[in-house]
Every structure is written in structure tokens, then in C-alpha cells.
C-alpha atoms as a PDB file:
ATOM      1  CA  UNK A   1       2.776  45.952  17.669  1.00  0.00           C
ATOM      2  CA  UNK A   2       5.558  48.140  18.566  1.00  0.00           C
ATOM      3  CA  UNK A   3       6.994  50.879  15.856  1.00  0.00           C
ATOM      4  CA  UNK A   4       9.644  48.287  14.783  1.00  0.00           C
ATOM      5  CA  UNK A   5       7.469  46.259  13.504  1.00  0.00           C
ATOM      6  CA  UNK A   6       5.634  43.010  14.695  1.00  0.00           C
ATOM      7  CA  UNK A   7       6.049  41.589  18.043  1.00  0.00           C
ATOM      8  CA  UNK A   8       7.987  38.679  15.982  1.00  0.00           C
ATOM      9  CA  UNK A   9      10.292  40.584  14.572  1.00  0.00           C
ATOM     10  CA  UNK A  10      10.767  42.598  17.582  1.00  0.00           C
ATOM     11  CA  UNK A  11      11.975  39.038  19.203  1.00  0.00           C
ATOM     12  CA  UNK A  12      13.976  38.036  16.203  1.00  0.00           C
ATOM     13  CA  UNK A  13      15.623  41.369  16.196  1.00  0.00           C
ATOM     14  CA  UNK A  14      16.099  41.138  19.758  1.00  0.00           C
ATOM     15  CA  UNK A  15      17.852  37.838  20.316  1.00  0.00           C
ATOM     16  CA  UNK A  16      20.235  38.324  17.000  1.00  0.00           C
ATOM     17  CA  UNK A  17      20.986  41.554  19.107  1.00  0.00           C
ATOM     18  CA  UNK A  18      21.894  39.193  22.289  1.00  0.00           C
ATOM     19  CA  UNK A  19      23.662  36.931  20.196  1.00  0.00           C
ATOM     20  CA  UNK A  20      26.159  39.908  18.705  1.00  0.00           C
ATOM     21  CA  UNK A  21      26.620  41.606  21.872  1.00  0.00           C
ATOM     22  CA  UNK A  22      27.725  37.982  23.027  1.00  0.00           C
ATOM     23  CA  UNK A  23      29.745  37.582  19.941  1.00  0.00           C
ATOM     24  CA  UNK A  24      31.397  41.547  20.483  1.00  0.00           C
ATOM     25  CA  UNK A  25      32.448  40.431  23.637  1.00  0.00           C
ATOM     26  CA  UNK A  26      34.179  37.426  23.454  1.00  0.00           C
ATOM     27  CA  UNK A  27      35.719  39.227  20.351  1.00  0.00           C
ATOM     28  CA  UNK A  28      36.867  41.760  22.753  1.00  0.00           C
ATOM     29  CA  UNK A  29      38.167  39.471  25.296  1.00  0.00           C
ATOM     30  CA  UNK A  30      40.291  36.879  23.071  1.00  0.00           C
ATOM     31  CA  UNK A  31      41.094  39.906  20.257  1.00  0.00           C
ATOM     32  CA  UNK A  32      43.079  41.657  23.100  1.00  0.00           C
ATOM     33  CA  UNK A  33      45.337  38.398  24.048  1.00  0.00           C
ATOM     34  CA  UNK A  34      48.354  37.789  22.315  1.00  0.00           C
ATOM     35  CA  UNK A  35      49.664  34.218  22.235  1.00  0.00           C
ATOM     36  CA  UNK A  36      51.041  34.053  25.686  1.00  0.00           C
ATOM     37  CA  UNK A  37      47.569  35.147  27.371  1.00  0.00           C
ATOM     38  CA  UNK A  38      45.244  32.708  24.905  1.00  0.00           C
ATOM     39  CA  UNK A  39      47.990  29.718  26.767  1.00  0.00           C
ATOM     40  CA  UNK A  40      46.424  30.480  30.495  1.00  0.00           C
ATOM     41  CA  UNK A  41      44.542  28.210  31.373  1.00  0.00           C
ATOM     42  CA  UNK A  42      40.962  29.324  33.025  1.00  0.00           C
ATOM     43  CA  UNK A  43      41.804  27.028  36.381  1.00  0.00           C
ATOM     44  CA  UNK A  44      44.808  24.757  37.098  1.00  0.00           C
ATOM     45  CA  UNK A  45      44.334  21.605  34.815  1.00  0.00           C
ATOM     46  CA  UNK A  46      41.214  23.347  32.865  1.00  0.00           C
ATOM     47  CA  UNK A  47      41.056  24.565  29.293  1.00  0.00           C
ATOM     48  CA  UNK A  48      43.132  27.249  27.621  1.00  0.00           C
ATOM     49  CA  UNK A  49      41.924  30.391  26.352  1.00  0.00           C
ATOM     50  CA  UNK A  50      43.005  29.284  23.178  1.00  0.00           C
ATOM     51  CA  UNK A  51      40.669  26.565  23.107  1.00  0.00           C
ATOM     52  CA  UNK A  52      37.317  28.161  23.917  1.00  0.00           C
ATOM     53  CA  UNK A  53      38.097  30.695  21.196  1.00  0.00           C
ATOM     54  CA  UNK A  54      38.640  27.785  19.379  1.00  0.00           C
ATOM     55  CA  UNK A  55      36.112  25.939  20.420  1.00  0.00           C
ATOM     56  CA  UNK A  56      33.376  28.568  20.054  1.00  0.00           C
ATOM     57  CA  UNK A  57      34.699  29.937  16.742  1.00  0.00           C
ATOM     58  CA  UNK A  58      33.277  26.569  15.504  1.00  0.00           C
ATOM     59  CA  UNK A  59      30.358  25.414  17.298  1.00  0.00           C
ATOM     60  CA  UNK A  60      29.423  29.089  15.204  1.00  0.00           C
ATOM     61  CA  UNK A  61      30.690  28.159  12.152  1.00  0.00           C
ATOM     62  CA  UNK A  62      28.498  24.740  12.438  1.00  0.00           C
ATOM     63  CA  UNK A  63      25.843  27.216  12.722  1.00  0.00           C
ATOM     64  CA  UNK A  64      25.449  27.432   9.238  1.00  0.00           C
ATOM     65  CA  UNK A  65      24.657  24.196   8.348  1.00  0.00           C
ATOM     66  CA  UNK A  66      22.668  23.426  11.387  1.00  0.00           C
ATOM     67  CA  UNK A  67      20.365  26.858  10.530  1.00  0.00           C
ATOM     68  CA  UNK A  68      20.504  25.851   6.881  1.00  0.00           C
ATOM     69  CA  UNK A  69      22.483  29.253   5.848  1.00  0.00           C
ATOM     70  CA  UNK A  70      25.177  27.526   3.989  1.00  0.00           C
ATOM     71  CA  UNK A  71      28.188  25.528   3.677  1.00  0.00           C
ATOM     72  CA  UNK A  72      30.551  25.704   6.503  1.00  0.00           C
ATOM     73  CA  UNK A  73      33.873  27.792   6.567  1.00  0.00           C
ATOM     74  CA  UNK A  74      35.967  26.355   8.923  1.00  0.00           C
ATOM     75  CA  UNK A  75      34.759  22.180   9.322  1.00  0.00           C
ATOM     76  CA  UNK A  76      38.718  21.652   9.994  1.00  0.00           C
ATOM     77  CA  UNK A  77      38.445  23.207  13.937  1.00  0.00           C
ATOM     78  CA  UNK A  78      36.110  20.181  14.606  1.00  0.00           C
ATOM     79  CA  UNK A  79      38.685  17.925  14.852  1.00  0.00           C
ATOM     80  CA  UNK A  80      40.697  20.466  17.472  1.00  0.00           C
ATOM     81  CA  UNK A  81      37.641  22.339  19.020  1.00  0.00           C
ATOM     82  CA  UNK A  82      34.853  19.643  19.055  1.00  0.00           C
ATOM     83  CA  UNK A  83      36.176  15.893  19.343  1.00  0.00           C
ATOM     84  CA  UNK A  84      39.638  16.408  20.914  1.00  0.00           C
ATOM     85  CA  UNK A  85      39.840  17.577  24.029  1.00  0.00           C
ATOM     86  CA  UNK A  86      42.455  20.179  24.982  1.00  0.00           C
ATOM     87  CA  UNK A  87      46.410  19.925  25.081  1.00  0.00           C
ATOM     88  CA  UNK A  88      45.474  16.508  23.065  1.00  0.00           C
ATOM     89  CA  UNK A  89      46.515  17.884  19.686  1.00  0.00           C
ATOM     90  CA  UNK A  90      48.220  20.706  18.429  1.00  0.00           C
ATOM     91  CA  UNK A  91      46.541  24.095  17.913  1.00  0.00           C
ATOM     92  CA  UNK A  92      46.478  26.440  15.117  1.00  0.00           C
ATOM     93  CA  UNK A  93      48.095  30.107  16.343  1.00  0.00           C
ATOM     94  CA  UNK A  94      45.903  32.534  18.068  1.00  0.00           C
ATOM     95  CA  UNK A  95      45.953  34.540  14.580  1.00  0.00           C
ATOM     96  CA  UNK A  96      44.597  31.561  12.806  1.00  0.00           C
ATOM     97  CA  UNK A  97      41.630  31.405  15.137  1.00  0.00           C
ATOM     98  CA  UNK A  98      41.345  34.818  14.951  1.00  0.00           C
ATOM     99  CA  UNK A  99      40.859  35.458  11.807  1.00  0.00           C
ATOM    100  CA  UNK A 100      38.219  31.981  11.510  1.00  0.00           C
ATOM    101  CA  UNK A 101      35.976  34.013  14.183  1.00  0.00           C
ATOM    102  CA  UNK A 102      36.061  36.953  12.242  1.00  0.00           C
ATOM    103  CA  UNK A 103      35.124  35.420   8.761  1.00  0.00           C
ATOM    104  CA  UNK A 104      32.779  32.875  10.498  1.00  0.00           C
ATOM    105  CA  UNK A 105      30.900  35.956  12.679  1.00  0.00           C
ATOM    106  CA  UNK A 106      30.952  38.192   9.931  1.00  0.00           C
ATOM    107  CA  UNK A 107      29.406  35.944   7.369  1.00  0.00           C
ATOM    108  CA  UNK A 108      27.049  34.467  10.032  1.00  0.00           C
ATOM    109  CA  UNK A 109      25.740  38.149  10.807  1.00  0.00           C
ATOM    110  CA  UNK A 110      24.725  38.822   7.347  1.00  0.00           C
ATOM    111  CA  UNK A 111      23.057  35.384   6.923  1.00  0.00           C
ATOM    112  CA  UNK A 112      21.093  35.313   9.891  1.00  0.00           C
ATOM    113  CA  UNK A 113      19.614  38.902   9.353  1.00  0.00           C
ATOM    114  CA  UNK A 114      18.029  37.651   5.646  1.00  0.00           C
ATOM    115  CA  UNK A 115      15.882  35.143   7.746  1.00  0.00           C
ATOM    116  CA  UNK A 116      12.079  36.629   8.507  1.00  0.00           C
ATOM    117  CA  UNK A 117      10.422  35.621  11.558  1.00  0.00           C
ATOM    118  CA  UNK A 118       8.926  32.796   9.755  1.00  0.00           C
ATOM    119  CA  UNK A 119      11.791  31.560   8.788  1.00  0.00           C
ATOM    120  CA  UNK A 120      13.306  31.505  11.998  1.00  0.00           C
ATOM    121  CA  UNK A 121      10.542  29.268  13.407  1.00  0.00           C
ATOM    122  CA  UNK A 122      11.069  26.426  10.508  1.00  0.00           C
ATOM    123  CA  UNK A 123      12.998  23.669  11.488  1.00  0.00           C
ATOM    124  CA  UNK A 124      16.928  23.557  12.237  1.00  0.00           C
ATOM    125  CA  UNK A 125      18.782  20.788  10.158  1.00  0.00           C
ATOM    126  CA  UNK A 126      19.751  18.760  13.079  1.00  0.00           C
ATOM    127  CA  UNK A 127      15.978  17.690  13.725  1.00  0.00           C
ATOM    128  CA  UNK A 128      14.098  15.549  11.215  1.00  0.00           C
ATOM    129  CA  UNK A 129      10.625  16.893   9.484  1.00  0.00           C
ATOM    130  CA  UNK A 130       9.065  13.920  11.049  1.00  0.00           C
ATOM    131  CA  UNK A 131      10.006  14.907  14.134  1.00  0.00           C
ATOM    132  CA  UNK A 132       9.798  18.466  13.626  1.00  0.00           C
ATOM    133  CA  UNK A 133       6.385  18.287  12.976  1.00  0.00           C
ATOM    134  CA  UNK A 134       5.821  16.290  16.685  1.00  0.00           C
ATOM    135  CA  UNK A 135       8.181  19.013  18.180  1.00  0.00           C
ATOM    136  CA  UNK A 136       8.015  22.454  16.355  1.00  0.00           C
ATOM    137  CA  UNK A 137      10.153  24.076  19.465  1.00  0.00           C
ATOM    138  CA  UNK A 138      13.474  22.614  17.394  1.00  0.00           C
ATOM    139  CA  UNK A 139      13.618  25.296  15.447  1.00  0.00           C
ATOM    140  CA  UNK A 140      16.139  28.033  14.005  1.00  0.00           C
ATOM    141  CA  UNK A 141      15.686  30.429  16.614  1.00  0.00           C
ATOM    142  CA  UNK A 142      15.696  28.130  19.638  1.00  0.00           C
ATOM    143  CA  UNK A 143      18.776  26.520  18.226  1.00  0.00           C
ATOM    144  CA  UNK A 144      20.025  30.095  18.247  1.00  0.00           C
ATOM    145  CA  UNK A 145      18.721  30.600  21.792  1.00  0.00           C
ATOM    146  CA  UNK A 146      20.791  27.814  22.941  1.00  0.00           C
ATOM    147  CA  UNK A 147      23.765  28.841  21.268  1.00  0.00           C
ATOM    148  CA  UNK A 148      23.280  31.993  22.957  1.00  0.00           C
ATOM    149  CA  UNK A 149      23.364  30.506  25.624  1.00  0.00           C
ATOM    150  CA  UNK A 150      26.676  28.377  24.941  1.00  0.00           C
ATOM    151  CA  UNK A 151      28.518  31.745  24.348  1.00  0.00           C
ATOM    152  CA  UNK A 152      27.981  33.110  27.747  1.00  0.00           C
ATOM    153  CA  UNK A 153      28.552  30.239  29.148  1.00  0.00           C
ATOM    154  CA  UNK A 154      32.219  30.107  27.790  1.00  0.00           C
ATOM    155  CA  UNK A 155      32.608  33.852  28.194  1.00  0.00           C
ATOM    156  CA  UNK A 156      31.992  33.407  31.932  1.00  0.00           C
ATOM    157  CA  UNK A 157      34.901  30.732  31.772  1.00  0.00           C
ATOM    158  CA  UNK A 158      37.249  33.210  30.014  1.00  0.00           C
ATOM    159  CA  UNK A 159      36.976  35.465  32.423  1.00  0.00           C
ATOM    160  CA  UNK A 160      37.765  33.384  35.244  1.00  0.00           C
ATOM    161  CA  UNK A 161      41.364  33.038  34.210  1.00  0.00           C
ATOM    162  CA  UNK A 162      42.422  37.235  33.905  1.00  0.00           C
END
């Protein structure tokens, strides 16, 4: 045991670190791009800027429902970020999705640093108990893990089209 605490917490306060570094810099990178920059495309024919943001402002803000932290904010960007593809419907302005990211991230920070390490091994809301209780690996913090994950993933896209 380490002088933060246990080697659970220690993990927990890790990865919510990894996740907010992740979430500072793709705040960073679509903050600083007015309207005309969140348009580029990240390769000929590929999604806009505007859409990741999109797009990752709410797979996060599903985040609370799937870790059980609360209603959602934003369940409207599904329907532009999640099950349309891009250039398929119009998009709210880059200041709209700005400011969803910021209350989503904001809120999201706060909620996820109540949870105790045993909390953040109970099961996510997307899994069943039945099944949770055959696979106890789908749990908050893997699901947070893989969103993570997701982040970076899109973040290396974003930077492909500066």
C-alpha cells in the first residue's frame, strides 16, 4: 500500500487521471478551432472535426447512465453523433458542442470521483446482474477503460487532419 492509499484506489485514481488528461486534450485540440477548422475533414471523404467532438461529447455524456451516475445531459447528440453518420444531417455550431463537452466533462468529473473502488468494480448498466454475476469484468471501471480507450482513439484521428 502506497501513501495514497490502497493499491485500489491508487488504480481508480490513476485511470480517472488517464481519462482527464484524455479529456484536457481533446478539449485543447477542438477548444482552439473556430468553425472553419472543426469543417476539415481528418482525410479526403472522412469525418469532420466537428463530428468527433460531437461524437465523443456524447458517447461521454451516455456515460452517465451506462456508469449509473445519473440522467443524461445531452441524449439529443445521439441522433447526430451516434446513429447518423456524418454530412447526413445537419450539425449544431461548434459553440453548441462546445459548451455540451464542457457541461457533460465537468459534471462527469465530479460524479465519477464520489465512486470508491468498490463501487467502481459493481456492474455497468449496460450488462445484466445475471450476467454480471457470470462475467464480473463488465464493470464501471472497465467500461471506463474502454472509453479511455475510445478517446485516444479519436484524438489520434483529430490530429491527422492539422
Amino acid at each position: 500500500m502506497g501513501a495514497n492509499g490502497t493499491v485500489e484506489s491508487q488504480l481508480v485514481e490513476s485511470t480517472l487521471r488517464t481519462w482527464q488528461q484524455g479529456v484536457d486534450r481533446a478539449t485543447k485540440l477542438f477548444g482552439g478551432l473556430d468553425e472553419t477548422g472543426l469543417q476539415r475533414e481528418v482525410a479526403p471523404g472522412k469525418n469532420r472535426l466537428i463530428y468527433l467532438y460531437g461524437h465523443l461529447a456524447a458517447v461521454s455524456d451516455a456515460m452517465f447512465a451506462q456508469l449509473r451516475l445519473g440522467e443524461r445531459l445531452h441524449p439529443e447528440f445521439d441522433a447526430l453523433f451516434l446513429k447518423a453518420p456524418d454530412k447526413t444531417v445537419e450539425l449544431p455550431s461548434g459553440a453548441v458542442v462546445k459548451a455540451a463537452w464542457e457541461e457533460v466533462h465537468g459534471r462527469l468529473k465530479v460524479e465519477m470521483a464520489k465512486l470508491s473502488p468498490a463501487e467502481w468494480v459493481e456492474r455497468h448498466a449496460v450488462v445484466s446482474e445475471e450476467d454480471f454475476a457470470k462475467e464480473p469484468h463488465r464493470n464501471r471501471f472497465t467500461m471506463l477503460l474502454g472509453r479511455t480507450a475510445h478517446l485516444g482513439f479519436h484524438l489520434g484521428q483529430a490530429v491527422l487532419a492539422r
